[in-house]
Protein backbone atom coordinates (compact mmCIF):
# COMPACT_ATOMS: atom_id res chain seq x y z
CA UNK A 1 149.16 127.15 74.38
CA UNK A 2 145.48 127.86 74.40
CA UNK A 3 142.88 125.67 74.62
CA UNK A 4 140.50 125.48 72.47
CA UNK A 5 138.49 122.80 73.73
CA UNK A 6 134.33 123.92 74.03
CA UNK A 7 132.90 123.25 76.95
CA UNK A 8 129.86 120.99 76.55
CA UNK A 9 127.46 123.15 78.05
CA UNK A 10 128.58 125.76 76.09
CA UNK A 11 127.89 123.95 72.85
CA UNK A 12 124.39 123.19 74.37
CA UNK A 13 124.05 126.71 75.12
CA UNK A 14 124.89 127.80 71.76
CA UNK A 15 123.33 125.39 69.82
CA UNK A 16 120.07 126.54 71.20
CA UNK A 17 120.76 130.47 70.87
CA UNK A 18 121.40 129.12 67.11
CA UNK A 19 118.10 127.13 66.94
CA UNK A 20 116.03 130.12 67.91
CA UNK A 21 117.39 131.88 64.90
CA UNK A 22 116.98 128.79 62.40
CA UNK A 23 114.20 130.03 60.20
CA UNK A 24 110.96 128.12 60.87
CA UNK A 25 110.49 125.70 57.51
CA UNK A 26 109.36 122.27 56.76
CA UNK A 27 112.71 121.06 57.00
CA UNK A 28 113.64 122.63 59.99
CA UNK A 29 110.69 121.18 62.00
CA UNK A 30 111.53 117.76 60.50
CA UNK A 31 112.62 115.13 63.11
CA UNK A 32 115.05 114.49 61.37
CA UNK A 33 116.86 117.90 61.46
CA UNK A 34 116.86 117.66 65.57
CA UNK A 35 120.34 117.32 67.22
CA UNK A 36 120.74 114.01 68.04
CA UNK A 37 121.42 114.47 72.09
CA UNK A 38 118.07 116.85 71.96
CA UNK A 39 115.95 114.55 69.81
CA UNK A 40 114.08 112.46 72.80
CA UNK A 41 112.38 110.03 70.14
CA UNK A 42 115.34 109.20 68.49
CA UNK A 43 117.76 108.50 72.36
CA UNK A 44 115.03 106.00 73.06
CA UNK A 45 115.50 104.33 70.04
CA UNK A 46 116.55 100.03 70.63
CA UNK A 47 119.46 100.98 68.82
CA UNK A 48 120.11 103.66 71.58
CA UNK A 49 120.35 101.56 74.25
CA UNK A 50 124.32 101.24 74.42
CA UNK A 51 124.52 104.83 74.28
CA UNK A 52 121.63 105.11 77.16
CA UNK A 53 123.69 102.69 79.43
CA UNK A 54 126.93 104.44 79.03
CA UNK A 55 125.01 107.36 80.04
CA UNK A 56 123.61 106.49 83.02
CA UNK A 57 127.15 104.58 83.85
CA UNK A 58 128.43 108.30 83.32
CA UNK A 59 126.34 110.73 84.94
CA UNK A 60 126.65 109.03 88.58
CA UNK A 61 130.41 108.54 88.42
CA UNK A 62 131.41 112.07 87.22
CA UNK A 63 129.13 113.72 89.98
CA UNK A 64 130.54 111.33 92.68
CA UNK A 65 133.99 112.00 91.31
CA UNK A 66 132.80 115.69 91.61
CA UNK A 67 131.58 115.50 94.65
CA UNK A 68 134.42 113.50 96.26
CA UNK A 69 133.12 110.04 97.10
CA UNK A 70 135.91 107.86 96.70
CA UNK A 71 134.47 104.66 98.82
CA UNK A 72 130.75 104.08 99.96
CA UNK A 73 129.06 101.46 103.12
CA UNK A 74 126.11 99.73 100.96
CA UNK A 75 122.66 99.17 102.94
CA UNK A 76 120.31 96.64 101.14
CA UNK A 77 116.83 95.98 102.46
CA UNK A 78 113.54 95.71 102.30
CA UNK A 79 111.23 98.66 101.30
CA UNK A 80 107.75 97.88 103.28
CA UNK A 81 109.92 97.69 106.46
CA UNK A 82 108.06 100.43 108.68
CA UNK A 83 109.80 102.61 111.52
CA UNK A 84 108.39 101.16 114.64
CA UNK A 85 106.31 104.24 114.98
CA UNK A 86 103.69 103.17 111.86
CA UNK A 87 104.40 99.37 112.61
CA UNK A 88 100.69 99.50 113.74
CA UNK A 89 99.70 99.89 110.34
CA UNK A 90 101.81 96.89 108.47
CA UNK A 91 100.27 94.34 106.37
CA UNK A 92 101.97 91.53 108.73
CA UNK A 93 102.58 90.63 112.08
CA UNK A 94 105.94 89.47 110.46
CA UNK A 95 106.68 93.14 109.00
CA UNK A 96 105.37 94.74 112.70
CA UNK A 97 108.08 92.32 114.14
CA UNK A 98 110.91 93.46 111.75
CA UNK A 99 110.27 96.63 112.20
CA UNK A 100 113.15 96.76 114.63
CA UNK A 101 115.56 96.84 112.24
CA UNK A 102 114.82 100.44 110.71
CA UNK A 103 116.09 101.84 114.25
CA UNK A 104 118.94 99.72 113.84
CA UNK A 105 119.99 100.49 110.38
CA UNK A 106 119.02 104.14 111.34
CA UNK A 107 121.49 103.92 114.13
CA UNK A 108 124.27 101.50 111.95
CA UNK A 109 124.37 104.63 109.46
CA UNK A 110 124.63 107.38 111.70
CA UNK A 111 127.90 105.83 113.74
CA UNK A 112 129.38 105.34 110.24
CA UNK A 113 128.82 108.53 109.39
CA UNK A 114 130.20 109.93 112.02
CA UNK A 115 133.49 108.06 111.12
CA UNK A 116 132.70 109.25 107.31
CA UNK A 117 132.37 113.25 108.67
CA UNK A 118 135.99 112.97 109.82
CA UNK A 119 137.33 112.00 106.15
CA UNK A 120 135.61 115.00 104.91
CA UNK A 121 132.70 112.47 103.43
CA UNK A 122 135.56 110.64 100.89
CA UNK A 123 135.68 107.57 102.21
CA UNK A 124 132.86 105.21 103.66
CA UNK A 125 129.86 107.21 102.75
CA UNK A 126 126.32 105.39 103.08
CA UNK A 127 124.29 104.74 100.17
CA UNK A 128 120.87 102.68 99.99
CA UNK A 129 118.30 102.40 97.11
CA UNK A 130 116.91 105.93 98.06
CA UNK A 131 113.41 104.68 98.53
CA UNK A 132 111.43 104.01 101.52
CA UNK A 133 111.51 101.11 104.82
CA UNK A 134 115.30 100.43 105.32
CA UNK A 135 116.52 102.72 102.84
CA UNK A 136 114.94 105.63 104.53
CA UNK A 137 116.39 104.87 107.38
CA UNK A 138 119.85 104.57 105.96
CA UNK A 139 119.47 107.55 104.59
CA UNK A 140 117.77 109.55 107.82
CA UNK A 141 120.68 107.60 109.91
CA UNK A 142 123.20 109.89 108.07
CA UNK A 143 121.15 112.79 108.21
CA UNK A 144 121.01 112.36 111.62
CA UNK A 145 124.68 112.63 112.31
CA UNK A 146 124.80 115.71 110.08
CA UNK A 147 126.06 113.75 107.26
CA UNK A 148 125.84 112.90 103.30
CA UNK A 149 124.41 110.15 102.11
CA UNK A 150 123.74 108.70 98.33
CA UNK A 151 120.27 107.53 96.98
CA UNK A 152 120.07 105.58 93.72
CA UNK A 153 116.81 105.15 93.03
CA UNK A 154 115.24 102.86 90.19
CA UNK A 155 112.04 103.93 87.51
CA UNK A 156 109.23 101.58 89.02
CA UNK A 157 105.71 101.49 89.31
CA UNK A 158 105.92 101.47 92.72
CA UNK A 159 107.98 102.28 95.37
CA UNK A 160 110.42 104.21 93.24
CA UNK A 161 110.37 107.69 95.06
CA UNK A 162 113.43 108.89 96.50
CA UNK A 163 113.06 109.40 100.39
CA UNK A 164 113.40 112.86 101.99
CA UNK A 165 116.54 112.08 103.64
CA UNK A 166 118.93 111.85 100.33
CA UNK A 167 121.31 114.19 100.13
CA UNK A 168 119.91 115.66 96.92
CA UNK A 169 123.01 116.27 95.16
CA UNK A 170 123.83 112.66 95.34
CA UNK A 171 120.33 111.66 94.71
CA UNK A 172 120.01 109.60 91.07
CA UNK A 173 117.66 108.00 89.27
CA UNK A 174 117.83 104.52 87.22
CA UNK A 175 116.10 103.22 84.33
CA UNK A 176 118.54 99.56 83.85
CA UNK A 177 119.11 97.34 87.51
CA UNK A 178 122.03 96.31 86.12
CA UNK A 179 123.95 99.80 85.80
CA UNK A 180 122.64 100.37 89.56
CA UNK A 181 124.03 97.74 90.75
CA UNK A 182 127.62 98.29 89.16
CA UNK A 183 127.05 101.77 91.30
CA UNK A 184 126.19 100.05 94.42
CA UNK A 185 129.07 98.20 94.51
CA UNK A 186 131.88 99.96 92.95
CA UNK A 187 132.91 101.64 95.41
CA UNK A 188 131.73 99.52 98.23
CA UNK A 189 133.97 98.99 101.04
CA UNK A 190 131.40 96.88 103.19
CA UNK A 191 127.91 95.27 102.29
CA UNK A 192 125.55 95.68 104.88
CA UNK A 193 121.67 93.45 104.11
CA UNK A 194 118.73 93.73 106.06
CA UNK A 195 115.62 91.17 106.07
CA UNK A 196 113.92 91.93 102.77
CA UNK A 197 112.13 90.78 99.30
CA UNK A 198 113.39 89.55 96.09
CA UNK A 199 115.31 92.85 95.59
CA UNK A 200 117.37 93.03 98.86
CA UNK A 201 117.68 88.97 97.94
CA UNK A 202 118.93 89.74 94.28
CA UNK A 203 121.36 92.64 95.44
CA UNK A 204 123.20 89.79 98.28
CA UNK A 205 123.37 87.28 95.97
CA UNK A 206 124.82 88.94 93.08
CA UNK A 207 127.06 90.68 96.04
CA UNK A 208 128.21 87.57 97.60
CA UNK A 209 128.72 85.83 93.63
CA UNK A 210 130.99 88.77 92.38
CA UNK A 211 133.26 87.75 95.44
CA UNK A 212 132.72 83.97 95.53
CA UNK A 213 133.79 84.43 92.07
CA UNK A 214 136.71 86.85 92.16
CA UNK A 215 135.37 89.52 90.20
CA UNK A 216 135.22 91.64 92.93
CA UNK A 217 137.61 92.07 95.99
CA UNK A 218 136.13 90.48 99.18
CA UNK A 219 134.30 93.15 101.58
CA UNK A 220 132.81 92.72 105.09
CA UNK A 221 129.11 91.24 103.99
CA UNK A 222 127.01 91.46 107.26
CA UNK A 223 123.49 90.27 107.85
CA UNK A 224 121.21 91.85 109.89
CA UNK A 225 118.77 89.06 112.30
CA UNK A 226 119.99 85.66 112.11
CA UNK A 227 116.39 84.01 112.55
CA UNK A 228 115.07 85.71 109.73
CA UNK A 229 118.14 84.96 107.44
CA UNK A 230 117.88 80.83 108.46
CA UNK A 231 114.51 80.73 108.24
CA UNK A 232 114.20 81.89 104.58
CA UNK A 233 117.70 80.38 103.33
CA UNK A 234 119.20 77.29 104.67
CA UNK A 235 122.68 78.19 103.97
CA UNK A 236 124.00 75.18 105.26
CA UNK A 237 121.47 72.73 102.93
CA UNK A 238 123.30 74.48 99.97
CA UNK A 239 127.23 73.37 101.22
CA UNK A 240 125.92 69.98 102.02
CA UNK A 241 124.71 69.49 98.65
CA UNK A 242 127.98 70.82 97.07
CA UNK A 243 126.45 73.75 95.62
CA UNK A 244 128.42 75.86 97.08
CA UNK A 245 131.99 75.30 99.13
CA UNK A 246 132.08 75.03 102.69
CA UNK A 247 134.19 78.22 102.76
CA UNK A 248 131.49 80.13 100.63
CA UNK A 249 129.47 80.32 103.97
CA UNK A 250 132.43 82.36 105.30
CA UNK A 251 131.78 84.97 103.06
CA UNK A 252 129.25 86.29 105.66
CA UNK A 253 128.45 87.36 108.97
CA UNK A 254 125.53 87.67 111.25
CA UNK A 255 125.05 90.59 113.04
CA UNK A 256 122.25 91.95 115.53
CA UNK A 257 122.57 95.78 116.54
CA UNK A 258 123.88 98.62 115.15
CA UNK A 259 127.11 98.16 117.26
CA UNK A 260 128.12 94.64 116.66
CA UNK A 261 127.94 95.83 112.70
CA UNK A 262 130.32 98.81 113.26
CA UNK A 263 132.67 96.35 115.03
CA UNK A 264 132.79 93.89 112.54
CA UNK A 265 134.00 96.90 109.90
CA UNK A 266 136.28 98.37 112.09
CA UNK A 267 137.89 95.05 112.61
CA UNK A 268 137.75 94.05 109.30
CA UNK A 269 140.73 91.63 108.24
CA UNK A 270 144.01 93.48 109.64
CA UNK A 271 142.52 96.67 110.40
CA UNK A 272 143.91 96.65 114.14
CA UNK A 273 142.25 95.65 117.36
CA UNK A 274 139.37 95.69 118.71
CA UNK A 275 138.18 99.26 119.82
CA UNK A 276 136.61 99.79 122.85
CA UNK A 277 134.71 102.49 122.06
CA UNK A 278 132.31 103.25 119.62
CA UNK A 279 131.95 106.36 117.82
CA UNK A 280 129.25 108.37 118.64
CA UNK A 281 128.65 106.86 122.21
């Protein structure tokens, strides 16, 4: 039987071909006569916005789908982290100090994507917020290995460029946090933070909730730099007061190098012994 679905980008194409021979009359160039997905005014309407968030729940999903990505290795941390080559030139001693930890997330994605290369880039891909400090080096850790790695980068007034190190056909763009975040971890088979701001702070917590809470299957969470972690949270104040169950603090891990993080996933709950080896060394 044939099928007589249209392709949508056929209907786009020939809705346009038609538009060029619409004769050119007050009604015509009325707003109001626009197609609806064409008319930019009225998609940014406030009575738009369901449609705009289904949208840009849509557009990454089908192109990952497209592309293959069926499970990602999430890197949160903080943007004004410099590579230890410009640390000369960051606004703290603090930052200077914890500039360390680009080399080590660089290094942390490249082993996994080494592991990721052998799935065919399916399973255990890397993806960051796409923009600069420890997402760039997230991102330039899989391009290092020859790799893929995703970018999902958020409209800001700063600090919203994606880095050069996205693979651009997995390189997307956000206007709500709250759709991002569904993207960072729907797929997420391991949650990996490094010392950051409010953001990297806001993407752990809601992380670490989801699971506390059931809503989302428990992953590997793994901290990078245990000082910095205890000096800006006491963890342990928070279970003392009842806040939060004793067992909640098992929900995470500290880790130090690039190594002891690849461990910890490859030994994650059942997933066989200890390896002596790691890949890529």
């Amino acid at each position: 039987m044939k099928d007589d679905r249209r392709h949508p980008m056929r209907d786009s194409h020939q809705d346009r071909e038609t538009a060029h021979k619409t004769p050119d009359t007050a009604q015509t160039r009325a707003p109001a006569y626009k197609l609806a997905y064409d008319d930019f005014d009225f998609m940014c309407r406030d009575e738009l916005r369901p449609v705009r968030l289904q949208l840009e729940l849509l557009k990454p999903e089908v192109l990952m789908q497209e592309y293959g990505v069926e499970s990602t290795i999430v890197l949160f941390g903080g943007a004004r982290i410099p590579e230890p080559a410009k640390k000369d030139g960051a606004r703290t001693k603090t930052l200077a100090e914890l500039s360390k930890y680009y080399d080590e997330a660089r290094e942390f994605a490249r082993l996994m994507t080494i592991e990721s290369k052998q799935n065919g880039h399916k399973q255990n891909v890397i993806v960051t917020g796409g923009g600069p400090g420890v997402m760039e080096a997230g991102n330039r850790g899989a391009a290092d290995a020859g790799g893929v790695s995703i970018g999902l980068n958020i409209v800001l007034p700063h600090e919203q460029a994606p880095n050069e190190y996205v693979t651009p056909d997995l390189c997307f763009n956000f206007h709500y946090f709250a759709i991002r975040k569904m993207h960072f971890l729907m797929r997420a088979e391991a949650i990996v933070g490094f010392p950051g701001g409010f953001g990297t702070m806001d993407e752990l917590f809601e992380s670490l909730t989801l699971i506390q809470t059931g809503r989302m299957k428990r992953v590997p969470i793994l901290l990078f730099g245990r000082a910095f972690w205890e000096k800006i949270i006491n963890w342990k104040a928070l279970a003392e007061a009842g806040t939060i169950s004793d067992e909640d603090l098992e929900l995470f891990r500290f880790v130090e190098t690039a190594d002891e993080a690849v461990q910890a996933i490859m030994t994650w709950e059942g997933k066989g012994e200890l390896r002596s080896e790691i890949p890529g060394r």
